[in-house]
Structures are given as structure tokens and as C-alpha cells.
N, C-alpha and C. Protein backbone atom coordinates (compact mmCIF):
# COMPACT_ATOMS: atom_id res chain seq x y z
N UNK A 1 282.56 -87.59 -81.74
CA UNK A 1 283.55 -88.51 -81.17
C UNK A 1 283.20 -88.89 -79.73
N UNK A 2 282.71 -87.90 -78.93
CA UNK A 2 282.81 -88.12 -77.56
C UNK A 2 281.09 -89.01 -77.55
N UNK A 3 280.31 -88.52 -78.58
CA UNK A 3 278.99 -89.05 -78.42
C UNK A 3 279.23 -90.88 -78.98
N UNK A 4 280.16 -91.05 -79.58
CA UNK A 4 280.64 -92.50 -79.87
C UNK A 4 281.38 -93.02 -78.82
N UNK A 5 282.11 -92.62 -77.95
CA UNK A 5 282.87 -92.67 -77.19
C UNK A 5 281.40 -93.06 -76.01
N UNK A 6 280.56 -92.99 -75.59
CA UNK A 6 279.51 -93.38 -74.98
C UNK A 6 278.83 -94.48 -75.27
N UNK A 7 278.93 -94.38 -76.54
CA UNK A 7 277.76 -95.60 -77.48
C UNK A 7 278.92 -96.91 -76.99
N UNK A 8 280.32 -96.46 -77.47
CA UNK A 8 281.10 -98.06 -77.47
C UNK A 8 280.83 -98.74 -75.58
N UNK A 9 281.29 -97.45 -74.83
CA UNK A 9 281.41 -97.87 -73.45
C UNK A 9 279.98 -98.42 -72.60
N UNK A 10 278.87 -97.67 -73.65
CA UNK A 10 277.25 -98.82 -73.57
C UNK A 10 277.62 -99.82 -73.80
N UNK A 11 278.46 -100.29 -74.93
CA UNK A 11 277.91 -101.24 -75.58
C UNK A 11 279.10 -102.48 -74.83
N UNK A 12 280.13 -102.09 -74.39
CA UNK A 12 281.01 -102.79 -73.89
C UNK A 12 280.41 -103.14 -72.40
N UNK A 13 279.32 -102.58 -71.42
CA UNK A 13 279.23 -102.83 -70.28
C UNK A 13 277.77 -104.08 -70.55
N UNK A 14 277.08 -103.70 -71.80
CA UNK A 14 275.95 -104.75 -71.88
C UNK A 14 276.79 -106.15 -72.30
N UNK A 15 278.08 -105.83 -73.37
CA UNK A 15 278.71 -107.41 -73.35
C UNK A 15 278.82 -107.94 -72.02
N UNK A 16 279.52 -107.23 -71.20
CA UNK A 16 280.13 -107.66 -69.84
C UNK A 16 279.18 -108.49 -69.41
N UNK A 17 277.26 -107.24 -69.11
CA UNK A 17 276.43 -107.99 -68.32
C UNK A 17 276.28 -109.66 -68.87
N UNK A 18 275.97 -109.41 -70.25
CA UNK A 18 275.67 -110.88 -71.24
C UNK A 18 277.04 -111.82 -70.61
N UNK A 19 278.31 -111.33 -70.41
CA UNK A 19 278.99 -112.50 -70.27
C UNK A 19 278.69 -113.16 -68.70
N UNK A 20 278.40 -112.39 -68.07
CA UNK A 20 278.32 -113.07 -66.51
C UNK A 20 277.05 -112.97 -66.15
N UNK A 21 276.28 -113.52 -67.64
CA UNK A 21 274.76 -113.75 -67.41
C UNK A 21 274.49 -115.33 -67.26
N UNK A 22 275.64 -116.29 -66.91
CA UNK A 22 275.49 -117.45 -66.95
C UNK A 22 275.46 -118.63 -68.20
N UNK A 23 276.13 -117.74 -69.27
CA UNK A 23 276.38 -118.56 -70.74
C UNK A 23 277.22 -120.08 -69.80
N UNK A 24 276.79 -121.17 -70.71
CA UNK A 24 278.02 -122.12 -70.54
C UNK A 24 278.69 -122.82 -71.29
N UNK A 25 278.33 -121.76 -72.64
CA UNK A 25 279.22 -122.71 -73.98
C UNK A 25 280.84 -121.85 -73.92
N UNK A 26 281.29 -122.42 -73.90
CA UNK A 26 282.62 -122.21 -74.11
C UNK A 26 283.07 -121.38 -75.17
N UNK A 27 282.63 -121.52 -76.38
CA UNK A 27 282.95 -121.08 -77.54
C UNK A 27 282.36 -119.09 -77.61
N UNK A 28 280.85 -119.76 -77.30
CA UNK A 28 279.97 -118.44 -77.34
C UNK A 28 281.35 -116.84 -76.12
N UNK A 29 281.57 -117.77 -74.92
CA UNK A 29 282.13 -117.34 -74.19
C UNK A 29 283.60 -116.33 -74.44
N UNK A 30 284.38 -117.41 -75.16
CA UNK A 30 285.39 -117.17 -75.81
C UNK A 30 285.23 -115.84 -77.04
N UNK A 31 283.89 -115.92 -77.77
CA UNK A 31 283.68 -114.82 -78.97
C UNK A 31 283.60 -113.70 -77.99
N UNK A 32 282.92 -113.62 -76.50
CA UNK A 32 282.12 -112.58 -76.47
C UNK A 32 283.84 -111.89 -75.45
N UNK A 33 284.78 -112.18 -74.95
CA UNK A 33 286.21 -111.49 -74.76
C UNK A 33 286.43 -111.34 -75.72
N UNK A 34 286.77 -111.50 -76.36
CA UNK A 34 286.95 -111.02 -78.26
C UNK A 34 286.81 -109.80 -78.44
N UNK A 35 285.30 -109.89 -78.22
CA UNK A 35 284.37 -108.68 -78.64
C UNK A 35 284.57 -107.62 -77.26
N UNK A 36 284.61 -107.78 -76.12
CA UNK A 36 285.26 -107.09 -75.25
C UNK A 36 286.27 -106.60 -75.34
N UNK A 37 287.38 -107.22 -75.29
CA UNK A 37 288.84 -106.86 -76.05
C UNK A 37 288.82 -105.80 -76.91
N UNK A 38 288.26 -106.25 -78.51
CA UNK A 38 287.96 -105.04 -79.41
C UNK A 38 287.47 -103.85 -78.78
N UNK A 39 286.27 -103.85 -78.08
CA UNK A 39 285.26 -102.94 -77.63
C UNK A 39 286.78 -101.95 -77.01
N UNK A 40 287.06 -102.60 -76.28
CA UNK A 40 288.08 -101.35 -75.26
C UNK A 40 289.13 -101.33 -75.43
N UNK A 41 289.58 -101.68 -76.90
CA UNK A 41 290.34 -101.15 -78.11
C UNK A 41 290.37 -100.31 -78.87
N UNK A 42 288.95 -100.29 -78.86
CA UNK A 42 288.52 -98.97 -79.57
C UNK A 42 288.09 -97.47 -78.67
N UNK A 43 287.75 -97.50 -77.54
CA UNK A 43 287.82 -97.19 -76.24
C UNK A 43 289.14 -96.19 -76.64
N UNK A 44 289.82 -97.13 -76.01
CA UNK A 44 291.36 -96.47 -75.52
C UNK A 44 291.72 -95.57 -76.80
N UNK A 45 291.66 -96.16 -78.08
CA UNK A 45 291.93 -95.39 -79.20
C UNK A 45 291.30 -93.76 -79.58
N UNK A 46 289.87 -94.31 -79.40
CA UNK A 46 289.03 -93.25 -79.52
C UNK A 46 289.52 -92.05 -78.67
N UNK A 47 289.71 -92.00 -77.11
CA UNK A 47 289.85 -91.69 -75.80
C UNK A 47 291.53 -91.06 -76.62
N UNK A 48 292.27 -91.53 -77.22
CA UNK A 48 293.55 -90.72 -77.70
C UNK A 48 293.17 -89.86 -78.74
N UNK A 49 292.46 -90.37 -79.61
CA UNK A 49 291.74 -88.95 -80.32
C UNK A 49 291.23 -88.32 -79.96
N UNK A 50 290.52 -88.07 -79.13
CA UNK A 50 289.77 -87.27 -78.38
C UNK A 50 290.70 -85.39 -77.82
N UNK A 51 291.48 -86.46 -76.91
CA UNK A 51 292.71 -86.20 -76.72
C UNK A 51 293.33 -85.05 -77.42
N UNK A 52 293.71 -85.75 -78.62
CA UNK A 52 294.62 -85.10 -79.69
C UNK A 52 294.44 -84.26 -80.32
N UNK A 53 292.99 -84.09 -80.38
CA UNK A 53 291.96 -83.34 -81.02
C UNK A 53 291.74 -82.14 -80.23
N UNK A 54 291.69 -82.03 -79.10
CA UNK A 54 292.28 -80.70 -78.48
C UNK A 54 293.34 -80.12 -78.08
N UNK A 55 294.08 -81.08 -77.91
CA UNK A 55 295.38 -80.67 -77.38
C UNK A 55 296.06 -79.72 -79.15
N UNK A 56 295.59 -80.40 -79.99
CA UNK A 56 296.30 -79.41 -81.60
C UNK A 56 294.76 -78.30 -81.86
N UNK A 57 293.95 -78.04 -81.07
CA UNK A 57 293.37 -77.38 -81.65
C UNK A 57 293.16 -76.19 -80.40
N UNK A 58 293.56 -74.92 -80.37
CA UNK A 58 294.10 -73.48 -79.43
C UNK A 58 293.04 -73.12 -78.55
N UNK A 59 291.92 -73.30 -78.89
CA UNK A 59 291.22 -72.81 -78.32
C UNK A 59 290.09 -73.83 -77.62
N UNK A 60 290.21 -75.07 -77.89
CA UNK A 60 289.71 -76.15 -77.67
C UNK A 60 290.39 -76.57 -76.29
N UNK A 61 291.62 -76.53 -76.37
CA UNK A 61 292.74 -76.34 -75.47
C UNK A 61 292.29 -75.95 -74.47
N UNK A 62 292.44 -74.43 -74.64
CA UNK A 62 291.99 -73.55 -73.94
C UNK A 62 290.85 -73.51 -72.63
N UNK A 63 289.64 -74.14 -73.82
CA UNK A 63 288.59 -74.49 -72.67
C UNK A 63 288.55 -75.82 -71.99
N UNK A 64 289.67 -76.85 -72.22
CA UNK A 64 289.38 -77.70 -71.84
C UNK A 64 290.16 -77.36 -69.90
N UNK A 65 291.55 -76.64 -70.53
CA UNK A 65 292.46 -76.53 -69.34
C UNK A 65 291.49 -75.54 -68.23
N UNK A 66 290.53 -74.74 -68.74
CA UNK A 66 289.54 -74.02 -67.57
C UNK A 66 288.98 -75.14 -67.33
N UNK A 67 287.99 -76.30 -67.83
CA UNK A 67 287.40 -76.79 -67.02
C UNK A 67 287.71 -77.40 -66.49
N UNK A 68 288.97 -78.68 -66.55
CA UNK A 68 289.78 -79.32 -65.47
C UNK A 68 290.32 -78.57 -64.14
N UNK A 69 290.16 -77.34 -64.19
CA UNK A 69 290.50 -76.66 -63.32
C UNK A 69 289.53 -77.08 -61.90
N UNK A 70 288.44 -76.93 -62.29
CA UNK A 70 287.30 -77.70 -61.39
C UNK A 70 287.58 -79.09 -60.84
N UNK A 71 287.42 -78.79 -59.70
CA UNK A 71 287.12 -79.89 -58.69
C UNK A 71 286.23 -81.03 -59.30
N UNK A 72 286.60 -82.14 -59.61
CA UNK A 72 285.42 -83.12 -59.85
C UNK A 72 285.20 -83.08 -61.54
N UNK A 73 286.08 -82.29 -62.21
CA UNK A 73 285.68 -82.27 -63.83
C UNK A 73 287.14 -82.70 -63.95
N UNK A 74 286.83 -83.87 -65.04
CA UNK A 74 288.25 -84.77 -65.44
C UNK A 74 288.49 -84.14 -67.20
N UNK A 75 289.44 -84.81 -67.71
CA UNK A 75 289.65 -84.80 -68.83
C UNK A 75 288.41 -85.09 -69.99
N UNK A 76 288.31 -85.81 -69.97
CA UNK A 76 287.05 -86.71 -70.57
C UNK A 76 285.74 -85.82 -70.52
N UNK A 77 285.45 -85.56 -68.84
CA UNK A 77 284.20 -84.87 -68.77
C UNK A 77 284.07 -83.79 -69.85
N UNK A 78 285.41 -83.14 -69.46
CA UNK A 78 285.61 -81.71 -70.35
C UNK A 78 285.02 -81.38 -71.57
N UNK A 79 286.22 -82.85 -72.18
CA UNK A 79 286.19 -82.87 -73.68
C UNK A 79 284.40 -83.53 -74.11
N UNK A 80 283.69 -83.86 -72.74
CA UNK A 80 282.01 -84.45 -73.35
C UNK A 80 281.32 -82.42 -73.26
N UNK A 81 281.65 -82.22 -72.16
CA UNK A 81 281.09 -80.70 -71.97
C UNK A 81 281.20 -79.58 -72.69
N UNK A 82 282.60 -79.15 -73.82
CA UNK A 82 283.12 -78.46 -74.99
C UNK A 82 282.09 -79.36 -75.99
N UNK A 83 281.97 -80.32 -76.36
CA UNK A 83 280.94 -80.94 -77.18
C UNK A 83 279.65 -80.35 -77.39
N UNK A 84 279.27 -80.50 -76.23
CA UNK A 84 278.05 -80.67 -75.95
C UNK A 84 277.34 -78.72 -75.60
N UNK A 85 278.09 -78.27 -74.92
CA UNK A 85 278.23 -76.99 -75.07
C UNK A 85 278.38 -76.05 -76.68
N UNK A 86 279.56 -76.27 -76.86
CA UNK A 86 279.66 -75.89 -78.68
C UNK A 86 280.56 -74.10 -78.00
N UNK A 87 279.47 -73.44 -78.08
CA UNK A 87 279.84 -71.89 -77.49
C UNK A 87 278.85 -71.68 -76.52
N UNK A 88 279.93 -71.37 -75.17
CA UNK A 88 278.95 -70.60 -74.03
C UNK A 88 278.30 -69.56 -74.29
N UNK A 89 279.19 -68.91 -75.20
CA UNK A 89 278.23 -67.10 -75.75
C UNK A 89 277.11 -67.70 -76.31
N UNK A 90 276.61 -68.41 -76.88
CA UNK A 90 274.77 -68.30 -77.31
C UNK A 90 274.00 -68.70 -75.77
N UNK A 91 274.66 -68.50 -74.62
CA UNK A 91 273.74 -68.88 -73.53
C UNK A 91 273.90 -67.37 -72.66
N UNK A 92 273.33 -66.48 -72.41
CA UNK A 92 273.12 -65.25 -71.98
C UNK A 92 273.33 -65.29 -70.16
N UNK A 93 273.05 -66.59 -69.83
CA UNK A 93 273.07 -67.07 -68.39
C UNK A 93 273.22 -67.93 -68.42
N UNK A 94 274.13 -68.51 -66.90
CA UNK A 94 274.46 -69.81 -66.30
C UNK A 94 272.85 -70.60 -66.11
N UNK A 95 271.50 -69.94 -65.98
CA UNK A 95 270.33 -70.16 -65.63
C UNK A 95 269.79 -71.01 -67.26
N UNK A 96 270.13 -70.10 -68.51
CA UNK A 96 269.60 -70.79 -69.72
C UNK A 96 270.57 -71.63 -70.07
N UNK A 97 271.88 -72.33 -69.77
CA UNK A 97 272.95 -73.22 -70.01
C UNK A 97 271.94 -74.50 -69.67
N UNK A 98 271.50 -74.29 -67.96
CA UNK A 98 271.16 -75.12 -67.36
C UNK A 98 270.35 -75.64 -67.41
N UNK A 99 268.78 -74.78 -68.34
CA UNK A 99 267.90 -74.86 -68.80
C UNK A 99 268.00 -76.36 -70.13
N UNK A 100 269.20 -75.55 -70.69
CA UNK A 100 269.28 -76.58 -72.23
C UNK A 100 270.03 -77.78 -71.84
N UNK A 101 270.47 -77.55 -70.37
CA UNK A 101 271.16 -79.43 -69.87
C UNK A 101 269.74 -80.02 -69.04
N UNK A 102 268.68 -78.91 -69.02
CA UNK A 102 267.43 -79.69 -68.57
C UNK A 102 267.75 -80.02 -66.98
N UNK A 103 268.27 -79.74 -66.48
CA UNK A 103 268.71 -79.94 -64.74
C UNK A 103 268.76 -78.25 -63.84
N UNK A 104 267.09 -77.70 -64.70
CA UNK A 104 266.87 -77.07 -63.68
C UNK A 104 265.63 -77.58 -62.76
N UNK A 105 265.18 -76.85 -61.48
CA UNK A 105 264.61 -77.61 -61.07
C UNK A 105 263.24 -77.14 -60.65
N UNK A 106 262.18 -78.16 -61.03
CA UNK A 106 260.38 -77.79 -61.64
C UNK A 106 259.95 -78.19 -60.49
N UNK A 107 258.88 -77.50 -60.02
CA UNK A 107 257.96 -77.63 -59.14
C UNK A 107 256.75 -78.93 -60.42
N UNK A 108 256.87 -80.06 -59.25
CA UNK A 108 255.51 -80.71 -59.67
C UNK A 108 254.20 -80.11 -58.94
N UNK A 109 252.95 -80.13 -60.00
CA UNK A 109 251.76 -79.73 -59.09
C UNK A 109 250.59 -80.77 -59.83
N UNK A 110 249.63 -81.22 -58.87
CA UNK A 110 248.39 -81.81 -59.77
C UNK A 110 247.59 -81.55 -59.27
N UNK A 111 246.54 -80.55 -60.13
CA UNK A 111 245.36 -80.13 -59.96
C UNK A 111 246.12 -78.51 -59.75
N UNK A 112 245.14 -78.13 -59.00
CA UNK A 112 245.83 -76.47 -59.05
C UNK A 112 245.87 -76.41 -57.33
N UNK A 113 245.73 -76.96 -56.10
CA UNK A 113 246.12 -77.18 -54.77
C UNK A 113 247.41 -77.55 -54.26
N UNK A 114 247.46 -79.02 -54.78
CA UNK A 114 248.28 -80.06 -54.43
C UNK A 114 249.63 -79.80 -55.10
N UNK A 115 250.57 -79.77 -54.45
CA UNK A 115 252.09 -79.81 -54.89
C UNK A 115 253.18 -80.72 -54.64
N UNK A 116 253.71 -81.37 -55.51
CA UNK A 116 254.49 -82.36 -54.95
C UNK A 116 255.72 -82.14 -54.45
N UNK A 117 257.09 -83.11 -54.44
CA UNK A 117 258.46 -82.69 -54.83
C UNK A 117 258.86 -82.10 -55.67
N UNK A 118 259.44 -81.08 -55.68
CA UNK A 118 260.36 -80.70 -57.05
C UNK A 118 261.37 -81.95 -57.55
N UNK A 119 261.73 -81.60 -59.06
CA UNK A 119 262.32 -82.80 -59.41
C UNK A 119 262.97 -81.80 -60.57
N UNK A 120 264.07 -82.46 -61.62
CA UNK A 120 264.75 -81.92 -62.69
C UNK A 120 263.65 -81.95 -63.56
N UNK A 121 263.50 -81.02 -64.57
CA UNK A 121 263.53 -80.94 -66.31
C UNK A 121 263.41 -81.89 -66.62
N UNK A 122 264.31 -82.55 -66.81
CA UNK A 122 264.83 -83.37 -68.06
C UNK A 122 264.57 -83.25 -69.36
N UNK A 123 263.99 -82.12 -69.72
CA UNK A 123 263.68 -81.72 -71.34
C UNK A 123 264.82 -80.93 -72.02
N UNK A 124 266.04 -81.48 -71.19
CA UNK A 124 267.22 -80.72 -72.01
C UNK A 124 267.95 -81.63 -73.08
N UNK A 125 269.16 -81.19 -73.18
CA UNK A 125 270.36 -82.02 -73.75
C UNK A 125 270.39 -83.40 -73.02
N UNK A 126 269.87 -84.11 -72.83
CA UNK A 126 270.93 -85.50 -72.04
C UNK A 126 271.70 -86.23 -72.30
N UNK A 127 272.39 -85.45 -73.44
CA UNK A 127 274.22 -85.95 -73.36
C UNK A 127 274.71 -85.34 -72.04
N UNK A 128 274.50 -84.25 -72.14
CA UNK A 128 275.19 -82.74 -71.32
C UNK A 128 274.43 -83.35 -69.97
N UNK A 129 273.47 -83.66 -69.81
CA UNK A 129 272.96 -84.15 -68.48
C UNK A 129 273.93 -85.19 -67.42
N UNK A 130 273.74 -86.03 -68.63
CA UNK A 130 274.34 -87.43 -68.26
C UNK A 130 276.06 -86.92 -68.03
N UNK A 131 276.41 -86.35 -69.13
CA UNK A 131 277.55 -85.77 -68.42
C UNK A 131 278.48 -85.43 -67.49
N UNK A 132 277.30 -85.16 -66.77
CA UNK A 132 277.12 -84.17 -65.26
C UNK A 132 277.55 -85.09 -63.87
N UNK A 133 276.94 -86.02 -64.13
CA UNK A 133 276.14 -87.20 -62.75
C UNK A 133 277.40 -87.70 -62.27
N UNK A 134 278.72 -88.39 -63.10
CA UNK A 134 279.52 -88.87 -61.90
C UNK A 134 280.22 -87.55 -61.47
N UNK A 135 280.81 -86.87 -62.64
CA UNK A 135 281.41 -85.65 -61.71
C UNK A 135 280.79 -84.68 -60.93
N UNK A 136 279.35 -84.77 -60.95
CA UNK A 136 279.09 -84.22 -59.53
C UNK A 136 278.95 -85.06 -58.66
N UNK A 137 278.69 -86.04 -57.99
CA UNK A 137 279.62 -86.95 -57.36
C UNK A 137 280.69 -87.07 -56.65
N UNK A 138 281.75 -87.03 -57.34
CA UNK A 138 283.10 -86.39 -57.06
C UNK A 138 283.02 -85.25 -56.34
N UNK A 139 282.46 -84.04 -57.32
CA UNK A 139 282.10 -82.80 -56.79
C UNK A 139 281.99 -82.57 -55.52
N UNK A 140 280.51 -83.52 -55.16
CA UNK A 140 280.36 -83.34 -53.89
C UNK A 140 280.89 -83.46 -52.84
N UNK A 141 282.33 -84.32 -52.65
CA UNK A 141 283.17 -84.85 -51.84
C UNK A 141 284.53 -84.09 -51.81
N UNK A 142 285.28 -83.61 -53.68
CA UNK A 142 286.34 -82.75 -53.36
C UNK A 142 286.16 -81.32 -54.15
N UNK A 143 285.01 -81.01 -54.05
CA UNK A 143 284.63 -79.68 -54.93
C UNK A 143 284.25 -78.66 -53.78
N UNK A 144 285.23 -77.86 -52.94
CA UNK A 144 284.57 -77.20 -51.91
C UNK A 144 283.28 -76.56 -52.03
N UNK A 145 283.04 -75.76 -53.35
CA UNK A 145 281.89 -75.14 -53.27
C UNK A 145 280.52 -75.85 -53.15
N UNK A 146 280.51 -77.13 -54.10
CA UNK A 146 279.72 -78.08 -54.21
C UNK A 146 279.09 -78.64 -53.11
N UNK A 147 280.63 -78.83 -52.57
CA UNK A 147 280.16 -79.80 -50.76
C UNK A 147 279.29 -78.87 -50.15
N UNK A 148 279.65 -77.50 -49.72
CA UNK A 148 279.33 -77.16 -48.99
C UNK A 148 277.73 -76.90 -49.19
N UNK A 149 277.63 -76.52 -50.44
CA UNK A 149 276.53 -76.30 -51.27
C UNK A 149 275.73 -77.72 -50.83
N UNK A 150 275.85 -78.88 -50.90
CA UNK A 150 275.32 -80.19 -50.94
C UNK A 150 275.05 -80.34 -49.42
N UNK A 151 275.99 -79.80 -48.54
CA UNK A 151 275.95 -80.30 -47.29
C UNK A 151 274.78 -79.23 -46.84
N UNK A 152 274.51 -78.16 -46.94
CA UNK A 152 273.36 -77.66 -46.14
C UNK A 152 272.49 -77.82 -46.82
N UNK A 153 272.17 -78.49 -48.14
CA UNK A 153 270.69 -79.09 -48.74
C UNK A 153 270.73 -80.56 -47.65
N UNK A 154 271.53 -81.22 -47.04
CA UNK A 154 271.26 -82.23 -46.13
C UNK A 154 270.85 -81.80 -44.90
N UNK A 155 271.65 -80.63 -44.30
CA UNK A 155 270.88 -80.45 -43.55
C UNK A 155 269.66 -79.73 -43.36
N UNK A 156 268.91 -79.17 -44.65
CA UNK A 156 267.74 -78.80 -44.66
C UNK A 156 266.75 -80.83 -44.91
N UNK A 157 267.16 -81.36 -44.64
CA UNK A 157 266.39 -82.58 -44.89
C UNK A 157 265.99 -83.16 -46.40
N UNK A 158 266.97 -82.71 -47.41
CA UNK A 158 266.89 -83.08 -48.60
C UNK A 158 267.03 -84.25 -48.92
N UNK A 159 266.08 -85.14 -49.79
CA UNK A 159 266.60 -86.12 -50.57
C UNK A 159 268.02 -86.43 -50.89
N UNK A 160 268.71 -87.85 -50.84
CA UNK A 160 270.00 -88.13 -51.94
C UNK A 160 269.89 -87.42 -53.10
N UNK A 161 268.97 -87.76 -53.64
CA UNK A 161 268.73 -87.32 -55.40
C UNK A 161 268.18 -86.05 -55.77
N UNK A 162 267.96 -85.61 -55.06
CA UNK A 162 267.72 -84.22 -54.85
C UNK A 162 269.36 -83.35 -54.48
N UNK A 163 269.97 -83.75 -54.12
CA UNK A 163 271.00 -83.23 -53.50
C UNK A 163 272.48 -83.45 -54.48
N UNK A 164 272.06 -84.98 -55.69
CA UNK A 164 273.06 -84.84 -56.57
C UNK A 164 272.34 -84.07 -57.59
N UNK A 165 271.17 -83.79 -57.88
CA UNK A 165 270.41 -83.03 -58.79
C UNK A 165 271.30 -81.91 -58.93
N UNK A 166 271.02 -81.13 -57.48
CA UNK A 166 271.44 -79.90 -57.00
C UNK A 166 273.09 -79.46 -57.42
N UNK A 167 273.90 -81.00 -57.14
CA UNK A 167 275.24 -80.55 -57.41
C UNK A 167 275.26 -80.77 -58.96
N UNK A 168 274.84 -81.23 -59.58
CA UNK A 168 274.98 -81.40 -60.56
C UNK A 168 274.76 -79.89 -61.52
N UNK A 169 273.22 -79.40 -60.94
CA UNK A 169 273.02 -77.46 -61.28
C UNK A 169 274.19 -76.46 -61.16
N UNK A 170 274.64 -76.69 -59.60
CA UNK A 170 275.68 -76.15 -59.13
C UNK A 170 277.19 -76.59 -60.18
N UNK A 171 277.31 -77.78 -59.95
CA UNK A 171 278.91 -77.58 -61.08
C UNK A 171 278.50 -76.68 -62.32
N UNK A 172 277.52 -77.54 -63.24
CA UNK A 172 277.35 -76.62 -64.73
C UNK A 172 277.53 -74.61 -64.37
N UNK A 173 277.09 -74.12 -63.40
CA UNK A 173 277.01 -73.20 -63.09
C UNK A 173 278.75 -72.68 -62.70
N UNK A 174 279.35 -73.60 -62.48
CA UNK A 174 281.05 -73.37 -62.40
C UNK A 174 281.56 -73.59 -63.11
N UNK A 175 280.89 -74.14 -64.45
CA UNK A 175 281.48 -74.82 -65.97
C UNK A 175 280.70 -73.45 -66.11
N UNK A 176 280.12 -72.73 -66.64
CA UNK A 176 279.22 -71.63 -66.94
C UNK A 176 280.25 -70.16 -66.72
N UNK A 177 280.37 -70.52 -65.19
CA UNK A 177 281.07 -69.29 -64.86
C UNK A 177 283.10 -69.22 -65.11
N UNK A 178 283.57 -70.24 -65.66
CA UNK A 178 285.04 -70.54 -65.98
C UNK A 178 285.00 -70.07 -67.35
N UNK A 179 284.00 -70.85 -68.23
CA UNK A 179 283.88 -70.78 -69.40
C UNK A 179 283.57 -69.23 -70.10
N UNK A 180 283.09 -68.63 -69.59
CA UNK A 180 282.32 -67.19 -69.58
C UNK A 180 283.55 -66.28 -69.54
N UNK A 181 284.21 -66.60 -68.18
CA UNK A 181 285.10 -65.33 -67.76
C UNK A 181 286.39 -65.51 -68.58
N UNK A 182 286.57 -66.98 -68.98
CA UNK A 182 288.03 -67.45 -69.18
C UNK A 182 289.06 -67.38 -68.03
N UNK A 183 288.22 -67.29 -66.67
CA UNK A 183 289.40 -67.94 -66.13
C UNK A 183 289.28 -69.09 -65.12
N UNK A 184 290.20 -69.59 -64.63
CA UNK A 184 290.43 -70.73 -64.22
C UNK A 184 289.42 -70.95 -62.51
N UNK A 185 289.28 -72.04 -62.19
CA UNK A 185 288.23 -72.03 -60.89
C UNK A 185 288.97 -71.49 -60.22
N UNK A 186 288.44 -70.65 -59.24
CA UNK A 186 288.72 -70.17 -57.61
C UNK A 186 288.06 -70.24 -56.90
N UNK A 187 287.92 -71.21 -56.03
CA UNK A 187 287.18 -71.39 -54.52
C UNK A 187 286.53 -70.36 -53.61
N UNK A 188 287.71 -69.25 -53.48
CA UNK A 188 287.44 -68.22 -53.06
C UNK A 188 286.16 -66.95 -54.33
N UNK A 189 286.39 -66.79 -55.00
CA UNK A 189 285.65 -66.13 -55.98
C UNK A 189 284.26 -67.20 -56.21
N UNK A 190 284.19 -68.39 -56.61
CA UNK A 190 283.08 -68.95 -56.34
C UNK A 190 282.33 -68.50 -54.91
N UNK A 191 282.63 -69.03 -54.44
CA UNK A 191 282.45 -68.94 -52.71
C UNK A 191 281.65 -67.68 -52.11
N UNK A 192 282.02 -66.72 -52.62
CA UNK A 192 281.34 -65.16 -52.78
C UNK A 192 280.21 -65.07 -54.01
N UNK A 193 280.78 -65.61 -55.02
CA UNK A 193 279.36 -65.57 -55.76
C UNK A 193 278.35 -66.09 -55.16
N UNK A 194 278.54 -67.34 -54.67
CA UNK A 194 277.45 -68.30 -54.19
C UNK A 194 276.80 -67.59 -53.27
N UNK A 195 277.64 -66.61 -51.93
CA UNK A 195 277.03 -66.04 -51.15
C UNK A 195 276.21 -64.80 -51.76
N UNK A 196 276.05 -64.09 -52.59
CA UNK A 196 275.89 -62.89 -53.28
C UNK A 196 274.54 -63.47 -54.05
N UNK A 197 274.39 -64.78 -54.46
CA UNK A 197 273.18 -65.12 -55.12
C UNK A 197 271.76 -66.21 -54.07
């Protein structure tokens, strides 16, 4: 559902681009709101099943209300992250979660001297990736641990994209550690882990 729930909201932003790509038939114009209309008809619908679909199911519930607990993780995200996740117990560590969302982070090298930037994986999940990117984002601005986390990769002279990479590692690792313990985020208990690792 939630992986359809992506496909429609693709497919509704490429109508958009096509409509204010400079069409000037009228008619063509007229089909393609139509087809917009529908598109985020089905949207909104889908987005209530989604919904409904955890809210009647206990334990689905359950994990969704830990991860909204997080700073920067919405409804939606949740219900893409319980998806895409399945069970935290087949992941032994917040380190192999992060592994299978492919947003850990690889030293490039060429030749056996030369070393480049580090950069992500990307040989993971990239549902679960993509997932990640606006709510860490958010993260970074009202997620205390995140910020703070984000703000001294700036002041070590980090890349932008390096630095949402980073928050992006960092949330899954607070989706990791909610999901694990069953309980709800704490700032303070994060905050000490972070210092401790």
C-alpha cells in the first residue's frame, strides 16, 4: 500500500510537470486536471487506508505511536518505515538496519593510495532510504539529537549532503532504538547514548 502510495504521488507530480510544460490545447489541458484530480483521489483514499490499517491492527499501532514519537517522523513516514522494516528483531543492530537501508557510510578509494570522500551505500532497501530524506530534514531543524548531531558535522567542515546523509543514519538509528526497546523517544536517553558511542 504504502509502496503504491509512492508510485501514485510519482505519477501525479510528472502530470503536474507535463501540465506546466507549455501544452496549449485546451482540451489536452482540461484531460490532464482530470487525471490530476483522480490521481489525488486516490492519494487521499489510499493515505485513509493506510491509516485504518493500523490504527485496527494492535501492534501495528503500537509501532507506529513509538515512531511518531520522534522528532521529524510523521504519520506517513511511520506507516512507509513499519513496511519497509517488517520486524526490527531480524536486525541484531541499529548498524545492520542501516546497512539494509544502505545509508551507511563507505570510504571511496582508487587504486590502493588515493582516497576520496566518503559517500552512502546505496546497496540497500531504497524504499526505506528514500524514506528517510525529508524527515531527516525536519530532523535536522526540530529533532534535538539530530541537530546537534548535524551541527558539529558543520562545524567539522562537512558537506550539505554529507550532513543530511548523516542525519538521515542518525534518525534510522532512533527508529532502531524506539523500535527495539518499545519505548517512546527521549531526548535525554538518546542524548547519553549518543555520548556513550
Amino acid at each position: 500500500m504504502v509502496r503504491h502510495l509512492d508510485s501514485l504521488i510519482n505519477m501525479r507530480q510528472q502530470e503536474r510537470n507535463r501540465y506546466t510544460a507549455g501544452i496549449t490545447c485546451m482540451y489536452i489541458l482540461a484531460m490532464m486536471e482530470e487525471h490530476i484530480g483522480l490521481i489525488e483521489e486516490q492519494i487521499t483514499e489510499l493515505k485513509k487506508q493506510i491509516a485504518k490499517l493500523i490504527e485496527q491492527h494492535e501492534e501495528l499501532k503500537r509501532q507506529k505511536d513509538l515512531l511518531v514519537s520522534i522528532p521529524g517522523i510523521g504519520e506517513l513516514t511511520a506507516a512507509k518505515l513499519i513496511s519497509e522494516i517488517v520486524d526490527v528483531r531480524r536486525f541484531e543492530s541499529a548498524s545492520q538496519l542501516s546497512a539494509y537501508a544502505g545509508i551507511t557510510p563507505q570510504q571511496h578509494s582508487s587504486g590502493t593510495s588515493i582516497r576520496g570522500r566518503g559517500r552512502m551505500s546505496k546497496t540497500g532497501n531504497v524504499h526505506l532510504r528514500k524514506s528517510l530524506y525529508m524527515p531527516a530534514l525536519v530532523a535536522k531543524k526540530n529533532n534535538p539529537i539530530v541537530h546537534a548531531f548535524c551541527e558539529q558535522l558543520a562545524n567539522r567542515g562537512k558537506q550539505k549532503m554529507v550532513i543530511v546523509g548523516a542525519a538521515m543514519h542518525k534518525l534510522l538509528m532512533l527508529v532502531y532504538g524506539v523500535l527495539k526497546s518499545g519505548k517512546a523517544f527521549d531526548p535525554n536517553y538518546a542524548r547519553n547514548m549518543l555520548i556513550a558511542s
